[in-house]
C-alpha atoms as a PDB file:
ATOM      1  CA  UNK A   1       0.000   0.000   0.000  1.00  0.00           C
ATOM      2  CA  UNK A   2       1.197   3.323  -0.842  1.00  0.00           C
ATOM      3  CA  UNK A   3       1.456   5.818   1.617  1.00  0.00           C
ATOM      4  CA  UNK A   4      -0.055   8.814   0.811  1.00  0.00           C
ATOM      5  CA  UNK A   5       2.834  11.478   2.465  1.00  0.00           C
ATOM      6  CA  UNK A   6       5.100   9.560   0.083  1.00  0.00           C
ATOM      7  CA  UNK A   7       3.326  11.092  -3.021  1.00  0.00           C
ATOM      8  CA  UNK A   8       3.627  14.476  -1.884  1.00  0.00           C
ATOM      9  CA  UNK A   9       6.953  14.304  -0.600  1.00  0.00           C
ATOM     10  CA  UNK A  10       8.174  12.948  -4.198  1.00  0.00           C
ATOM     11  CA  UNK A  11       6.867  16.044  -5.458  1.00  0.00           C
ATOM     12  CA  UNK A  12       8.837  18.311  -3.031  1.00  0.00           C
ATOM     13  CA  UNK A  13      12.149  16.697  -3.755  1.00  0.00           C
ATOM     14  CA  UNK A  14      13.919  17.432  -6.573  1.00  0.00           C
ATOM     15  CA  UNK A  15      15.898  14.162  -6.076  1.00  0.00           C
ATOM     16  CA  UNK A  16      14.633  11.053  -5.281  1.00  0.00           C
ATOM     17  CA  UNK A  17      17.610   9.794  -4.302  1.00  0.00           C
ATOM     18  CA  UNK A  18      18.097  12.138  -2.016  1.00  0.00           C
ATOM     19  CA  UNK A  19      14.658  11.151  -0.527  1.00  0.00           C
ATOM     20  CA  UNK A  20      15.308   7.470   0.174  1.00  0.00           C
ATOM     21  CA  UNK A  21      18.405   8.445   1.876  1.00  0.00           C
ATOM     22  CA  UNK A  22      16.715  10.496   3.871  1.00  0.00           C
ATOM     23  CA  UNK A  23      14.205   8.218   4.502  1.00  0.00           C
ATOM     24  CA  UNK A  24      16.200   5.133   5.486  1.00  0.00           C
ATOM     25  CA  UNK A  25      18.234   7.356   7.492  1.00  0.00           C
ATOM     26  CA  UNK A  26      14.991   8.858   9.648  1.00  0.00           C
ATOM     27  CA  UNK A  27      13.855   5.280   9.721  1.00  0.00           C
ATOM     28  CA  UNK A  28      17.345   3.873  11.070  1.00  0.00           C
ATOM     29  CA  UNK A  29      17.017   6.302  13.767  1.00  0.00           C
ATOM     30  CA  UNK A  30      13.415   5.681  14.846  1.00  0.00           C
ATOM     31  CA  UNK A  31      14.073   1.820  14.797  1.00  0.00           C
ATOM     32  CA  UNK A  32      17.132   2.180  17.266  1.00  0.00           C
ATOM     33  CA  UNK A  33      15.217   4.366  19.573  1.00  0.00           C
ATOM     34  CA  UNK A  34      12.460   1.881  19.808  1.00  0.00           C
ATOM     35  CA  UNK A  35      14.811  -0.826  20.580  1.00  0.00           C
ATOM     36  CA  UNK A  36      16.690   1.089  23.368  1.00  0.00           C
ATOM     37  CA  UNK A  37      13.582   2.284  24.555  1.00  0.00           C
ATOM     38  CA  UNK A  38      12.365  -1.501  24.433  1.00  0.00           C
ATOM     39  CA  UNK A  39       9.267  -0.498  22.653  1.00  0.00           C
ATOM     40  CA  UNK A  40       7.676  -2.681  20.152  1.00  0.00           C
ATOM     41  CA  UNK A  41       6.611  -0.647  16.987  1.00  0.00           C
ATOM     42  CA  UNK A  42       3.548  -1.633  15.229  1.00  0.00           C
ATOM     43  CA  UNK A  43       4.012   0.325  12.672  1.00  0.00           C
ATOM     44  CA  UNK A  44       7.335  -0.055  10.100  1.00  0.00           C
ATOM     45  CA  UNK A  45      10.141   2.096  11.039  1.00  0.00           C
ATOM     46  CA  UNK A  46       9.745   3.067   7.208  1.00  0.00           C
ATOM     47  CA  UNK A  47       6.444   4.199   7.444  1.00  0.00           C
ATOM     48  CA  UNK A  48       6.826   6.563  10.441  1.00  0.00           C
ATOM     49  CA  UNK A  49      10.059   7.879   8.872  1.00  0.00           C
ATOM     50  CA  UNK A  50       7.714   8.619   6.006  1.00  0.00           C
ATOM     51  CA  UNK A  51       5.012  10.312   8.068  1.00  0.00           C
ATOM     52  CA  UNK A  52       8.020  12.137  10.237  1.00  0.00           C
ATOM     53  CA  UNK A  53       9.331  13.838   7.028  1.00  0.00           C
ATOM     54  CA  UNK A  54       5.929  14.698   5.886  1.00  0.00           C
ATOM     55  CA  UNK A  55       5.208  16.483   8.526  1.00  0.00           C
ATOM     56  CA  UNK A  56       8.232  18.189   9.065  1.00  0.00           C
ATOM     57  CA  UNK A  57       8.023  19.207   5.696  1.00  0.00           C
ATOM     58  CA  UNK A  58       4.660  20.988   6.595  1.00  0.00           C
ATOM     59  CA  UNK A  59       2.980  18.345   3.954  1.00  0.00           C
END
């Protein structure tokens, strides 16, 4: 399923591979918090990374 923030954050980059970088990057840092924190994520690190951009860019 595709998320939705993803569409419009395609459209505010002007490089996409500077958009999975970022991406992977957010999501590598919201997966090790969870694990020090010992919290179980239900959602993918990928898709919160996803939302966390979105909204950061004011999406």
């Amino acid at each position: 399923m595709l998320n939705e923030n993803l569409g419009k954050l395609i459209e505010n980059y002007d490089n996409r591979y500077r958009l999975v970088t970022d991406i992977a990057k957010c999501a590598r840092k919201v997966s090790q918090k969870a694990e020090d924190d010992g919290e179980i994520l239900i959602e993918k690190p990928v898709s919160i990374a996803i939302n966390k951009l979105a909204s950061e860019k004011n999406l």
